[in-house]
Protein backbone atom coordinates (compact mmCIF):
# COMPACT_ATOMS: atom_id res chain seq x y z
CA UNK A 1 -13.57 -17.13 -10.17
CA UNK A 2 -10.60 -17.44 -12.41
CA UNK A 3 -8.45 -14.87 -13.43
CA UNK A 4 -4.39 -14.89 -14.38
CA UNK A 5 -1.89 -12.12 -13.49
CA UNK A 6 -0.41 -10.20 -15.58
CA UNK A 7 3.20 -9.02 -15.57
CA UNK A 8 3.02 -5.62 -14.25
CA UNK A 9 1.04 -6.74 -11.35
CA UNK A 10 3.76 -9.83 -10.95
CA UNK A 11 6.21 -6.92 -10.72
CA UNK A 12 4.65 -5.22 -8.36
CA UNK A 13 4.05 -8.07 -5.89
CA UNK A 14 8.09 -8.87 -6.54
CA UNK A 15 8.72 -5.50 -5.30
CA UNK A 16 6.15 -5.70 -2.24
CA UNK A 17 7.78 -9.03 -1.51
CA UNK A 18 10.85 -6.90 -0.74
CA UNK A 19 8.55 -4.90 1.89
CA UNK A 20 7.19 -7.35 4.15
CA UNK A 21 7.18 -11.62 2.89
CA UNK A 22 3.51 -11.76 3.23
CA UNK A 23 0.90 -9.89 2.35
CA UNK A 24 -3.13 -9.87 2.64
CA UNK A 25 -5.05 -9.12 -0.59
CA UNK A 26 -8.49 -7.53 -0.52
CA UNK A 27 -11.13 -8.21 -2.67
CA UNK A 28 -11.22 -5.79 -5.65
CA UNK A 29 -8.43 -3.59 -8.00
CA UNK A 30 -5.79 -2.50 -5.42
CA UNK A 31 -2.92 -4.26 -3.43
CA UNK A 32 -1.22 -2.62 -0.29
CA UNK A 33 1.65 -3.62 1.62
CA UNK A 34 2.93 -2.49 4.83
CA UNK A 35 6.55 -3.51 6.49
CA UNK A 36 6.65 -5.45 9.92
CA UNK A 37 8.63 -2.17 11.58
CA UNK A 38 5.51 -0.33 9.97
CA UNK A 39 7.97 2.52 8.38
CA UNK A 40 7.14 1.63 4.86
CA UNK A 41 3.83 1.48 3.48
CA UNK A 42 2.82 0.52 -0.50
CA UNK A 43 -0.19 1.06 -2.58
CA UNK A 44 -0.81 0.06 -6.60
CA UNK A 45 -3.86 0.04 -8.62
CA UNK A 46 -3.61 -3.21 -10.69
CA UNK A 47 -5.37 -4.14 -13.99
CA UNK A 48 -7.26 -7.51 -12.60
CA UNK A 49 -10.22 -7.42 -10.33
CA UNK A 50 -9.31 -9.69 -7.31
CA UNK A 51 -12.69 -11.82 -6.47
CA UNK A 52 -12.12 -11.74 -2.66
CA UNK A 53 -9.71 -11.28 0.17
CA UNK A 54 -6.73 -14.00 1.04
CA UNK A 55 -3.95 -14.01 2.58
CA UNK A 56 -0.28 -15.39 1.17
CA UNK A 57 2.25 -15.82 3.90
CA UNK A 58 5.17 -16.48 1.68
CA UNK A 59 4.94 -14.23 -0.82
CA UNK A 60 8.11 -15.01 -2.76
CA UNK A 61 7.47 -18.82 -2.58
CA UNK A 62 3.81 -17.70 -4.84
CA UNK A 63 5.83 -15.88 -7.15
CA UNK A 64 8.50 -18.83 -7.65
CA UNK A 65 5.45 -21.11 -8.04
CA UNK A 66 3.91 -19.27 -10.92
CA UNK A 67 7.14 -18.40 -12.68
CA UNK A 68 9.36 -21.32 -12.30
CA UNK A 69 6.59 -24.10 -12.67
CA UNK A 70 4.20 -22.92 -14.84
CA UNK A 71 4.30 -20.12 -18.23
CA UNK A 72 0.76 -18.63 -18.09
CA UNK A 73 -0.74 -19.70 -15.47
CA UNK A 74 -4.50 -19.30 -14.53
CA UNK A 75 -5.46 -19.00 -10.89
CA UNK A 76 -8.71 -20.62 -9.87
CA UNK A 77 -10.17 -18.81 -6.04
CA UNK A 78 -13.47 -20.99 -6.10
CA UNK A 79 -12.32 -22.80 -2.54
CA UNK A 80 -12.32 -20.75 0.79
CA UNK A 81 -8.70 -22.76 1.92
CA UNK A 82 -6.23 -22.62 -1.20
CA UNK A 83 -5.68 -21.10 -4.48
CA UNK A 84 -5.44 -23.57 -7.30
CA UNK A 85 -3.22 -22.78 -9.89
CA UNK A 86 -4.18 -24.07 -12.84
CA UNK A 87 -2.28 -24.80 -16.60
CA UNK A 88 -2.17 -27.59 -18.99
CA UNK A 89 -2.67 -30.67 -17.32
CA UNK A 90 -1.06 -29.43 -13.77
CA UNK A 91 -2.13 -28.03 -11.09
CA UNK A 92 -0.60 -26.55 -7.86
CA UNK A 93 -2.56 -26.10 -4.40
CA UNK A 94 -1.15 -22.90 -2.44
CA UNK A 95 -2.49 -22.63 0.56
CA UNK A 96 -4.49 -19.36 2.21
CA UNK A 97 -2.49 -17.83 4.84
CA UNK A 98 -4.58 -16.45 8.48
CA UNK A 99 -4.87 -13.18 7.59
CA UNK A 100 -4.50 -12.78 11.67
CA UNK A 101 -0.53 -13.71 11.36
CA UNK A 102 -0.16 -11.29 8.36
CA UNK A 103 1.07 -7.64 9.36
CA UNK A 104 -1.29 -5.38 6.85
CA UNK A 105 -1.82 -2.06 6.42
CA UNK A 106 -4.83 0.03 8.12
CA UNK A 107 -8.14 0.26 6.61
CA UNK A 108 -7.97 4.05 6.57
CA UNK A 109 -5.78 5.40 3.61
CA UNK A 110 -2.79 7.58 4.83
CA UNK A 111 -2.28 11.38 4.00
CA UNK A 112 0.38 13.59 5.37
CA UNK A 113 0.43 15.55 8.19
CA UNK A 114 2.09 18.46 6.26
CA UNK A 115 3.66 19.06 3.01
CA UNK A 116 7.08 20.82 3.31
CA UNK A 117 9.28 20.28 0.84
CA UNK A 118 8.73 18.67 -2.98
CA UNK A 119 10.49 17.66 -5.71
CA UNK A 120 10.95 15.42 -8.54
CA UNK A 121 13.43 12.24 -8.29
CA UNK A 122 13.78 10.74 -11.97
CA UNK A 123 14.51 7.16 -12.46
CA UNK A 124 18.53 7.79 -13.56
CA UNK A 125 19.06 9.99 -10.49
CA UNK A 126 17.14 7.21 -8.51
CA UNK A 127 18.97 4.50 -9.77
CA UNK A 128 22.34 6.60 -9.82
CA UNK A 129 22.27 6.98 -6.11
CA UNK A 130 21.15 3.62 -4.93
CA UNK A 131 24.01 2.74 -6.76
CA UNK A 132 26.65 5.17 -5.47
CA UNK A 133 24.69 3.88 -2.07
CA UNK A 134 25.76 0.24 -2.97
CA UNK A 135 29.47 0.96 -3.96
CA UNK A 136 30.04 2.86 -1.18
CA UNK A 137 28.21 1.04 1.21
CA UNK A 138 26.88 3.67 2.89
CA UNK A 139 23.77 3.71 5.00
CA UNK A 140 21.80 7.01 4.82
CA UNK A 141 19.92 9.03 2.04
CA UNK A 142 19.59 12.79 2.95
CA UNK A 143 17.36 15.04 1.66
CA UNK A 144 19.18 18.34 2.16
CA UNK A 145 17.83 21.76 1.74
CA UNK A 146 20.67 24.80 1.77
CA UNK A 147 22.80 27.61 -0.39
CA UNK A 148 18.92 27.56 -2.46
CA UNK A 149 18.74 24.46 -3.94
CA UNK A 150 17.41 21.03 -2.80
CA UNK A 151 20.08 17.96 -2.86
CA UNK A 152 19.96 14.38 -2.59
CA UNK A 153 23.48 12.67 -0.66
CA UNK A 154 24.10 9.27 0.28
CA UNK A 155 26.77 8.88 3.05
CA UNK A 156 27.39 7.70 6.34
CA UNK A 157 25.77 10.02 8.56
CA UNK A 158 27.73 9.70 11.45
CA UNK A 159 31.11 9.49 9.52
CA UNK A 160 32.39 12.62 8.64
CA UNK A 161 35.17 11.21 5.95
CA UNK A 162 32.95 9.08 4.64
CA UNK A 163 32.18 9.04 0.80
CA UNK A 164 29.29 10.52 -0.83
CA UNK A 165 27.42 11.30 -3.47
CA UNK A 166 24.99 13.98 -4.37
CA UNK A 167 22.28 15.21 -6.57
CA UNK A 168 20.56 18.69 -7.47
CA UNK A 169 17.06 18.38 -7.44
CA UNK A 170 15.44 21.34 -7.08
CA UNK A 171 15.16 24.76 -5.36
CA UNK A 172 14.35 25.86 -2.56
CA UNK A 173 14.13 28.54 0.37
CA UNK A 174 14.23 26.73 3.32
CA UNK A 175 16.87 24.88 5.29
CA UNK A 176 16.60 21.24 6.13
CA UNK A 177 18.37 18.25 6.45
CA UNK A 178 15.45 15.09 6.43
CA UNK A 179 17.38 11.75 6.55
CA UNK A 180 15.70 8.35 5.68
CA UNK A 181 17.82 4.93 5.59
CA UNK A 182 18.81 3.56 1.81
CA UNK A 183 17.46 -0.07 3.26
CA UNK A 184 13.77 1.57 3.54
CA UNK A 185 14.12 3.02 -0.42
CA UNK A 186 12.45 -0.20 -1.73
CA UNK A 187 11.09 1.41 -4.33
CA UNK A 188 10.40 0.56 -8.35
CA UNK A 189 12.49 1.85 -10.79
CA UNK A 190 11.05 5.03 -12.75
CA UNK A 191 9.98 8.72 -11.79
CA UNK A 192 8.56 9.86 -8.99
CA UNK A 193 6.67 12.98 -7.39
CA UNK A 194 8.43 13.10 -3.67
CA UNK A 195 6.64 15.51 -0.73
CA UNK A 196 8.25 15.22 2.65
CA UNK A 197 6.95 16.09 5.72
CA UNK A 198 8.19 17.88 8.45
CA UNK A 199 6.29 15.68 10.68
CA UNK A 200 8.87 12.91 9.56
CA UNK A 201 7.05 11.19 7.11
CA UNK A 202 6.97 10.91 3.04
CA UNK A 203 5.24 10.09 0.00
CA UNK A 204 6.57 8.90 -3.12
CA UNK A 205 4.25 8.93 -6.14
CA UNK A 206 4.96 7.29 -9.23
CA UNK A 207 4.70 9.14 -12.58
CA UNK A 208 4.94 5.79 -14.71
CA UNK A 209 2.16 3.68 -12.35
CA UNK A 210 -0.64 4.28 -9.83
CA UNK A 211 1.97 3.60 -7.56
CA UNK A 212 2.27 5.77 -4.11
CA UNK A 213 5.01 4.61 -1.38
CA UNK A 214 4.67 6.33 1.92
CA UNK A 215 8.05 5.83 4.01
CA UNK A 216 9.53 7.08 7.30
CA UNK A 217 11.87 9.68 8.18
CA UNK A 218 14.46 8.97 10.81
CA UNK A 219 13.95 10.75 13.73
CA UNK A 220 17.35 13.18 13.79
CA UNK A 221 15.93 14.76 10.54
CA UNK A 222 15.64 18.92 11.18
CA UNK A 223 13.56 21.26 9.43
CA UNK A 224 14.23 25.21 9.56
């Protein structure tokens, strides 16, 4: 039961890190996440076949393990109580976490309740606004649907002279203004396929990765 990771599924699990410090792996080709306020929830498709379920409490203490003490590592899961991580002459024992103490997602895979409004948010206008959102220093992300087209504004919500910055991108009919906090956009860099729902809830599927993120809408958001 050896296996090593390989650097897209490192990424991945340094970008669910971000989402909630531990997380419980299942047995076979797919790693989830969920956040402890349960408002963000991650799903990937990875290349290796995971030989059984564990749990890692400290997620980002793994990933320090493998990167800072070792170059290409091979992980050994043939005992029930730790992972053995293998290279060379050295070895490391990380421990199993109880997967009891570990907030994970559900069993059942999520859909929406509805889907409302779509659009396409490509990595430069991504990384553009989380930026703007970062100078600024501005809370909120706002999907905004008016005058026909769909924008994208961080601000400060509930500051009316605060700075912001916007994006066209896409059209659109309806009128809607669906808010969601920058801190919950803990998403990977690249392209993705975004549907809201009206029912305050949205999924953001990668173009680049078998990659979905489902997050939360806050609850002032209005649609119509």
């Amino acid at each position: 039961m050896n296996m090593k990771l390989s650097d897209k599924t490192i990424n991945l699990l340094k970008n669910f890190s971000s989402i909630n410090q531990s997380i419980l792996i299942k047995e076979g080709d797919c790693i989830r996440t969920i956040s402890v306020m349960k408002n963000i929830l991650a799903e990937a498709k990875v290349p290796e076949e995971f030989p059984k379920d564990f749990g890692i409490y400290d997620l980002n203490q793994f990933l320090n393990a493998i990167s800072s003490l070792h170059v290409n590592p091979e992980l050994d899961f043939s005992n029930n109580e730790y992972l053995m991580i293998r290279e060379g002459k050295k070895r490391n024992r990380f421990f199993f976490a109880d997967p009891n103490v570990i907030v994970s997602p559900p069993e059942k895979s999520i859909s929406l309740p509805s889907e409302d409004v779509c659009f396409e948010l490509d990595t430069q206008v991504l990384g553009t606004l989380m930026k703007a959102a970062a100078i600024y220093q501005v809370p909120d992300l706002s999907v905004i649907g008016e005058a026909g087209v769909v924008k994208l504004v961080v601000h400060d919500k509930k500051n009316d002279t605060s700075n912001t910055h916007e994006e066209v991108v896409g059209e659109t009919e309806e009128e809607f203004c669906f808010n969601f906090k920058v801190e919950n956009i803990k998403i990977l860099p690249g392209t993705y396929e975004v549907v809201v729902s009206k029912k305050l809830l949205s999924r953001f599927e990668s173009k680049n990765h078998e990659l979905t993120y489902y997050i939360a809408l806050e609850p002032d958001s209005t649609f119509g």
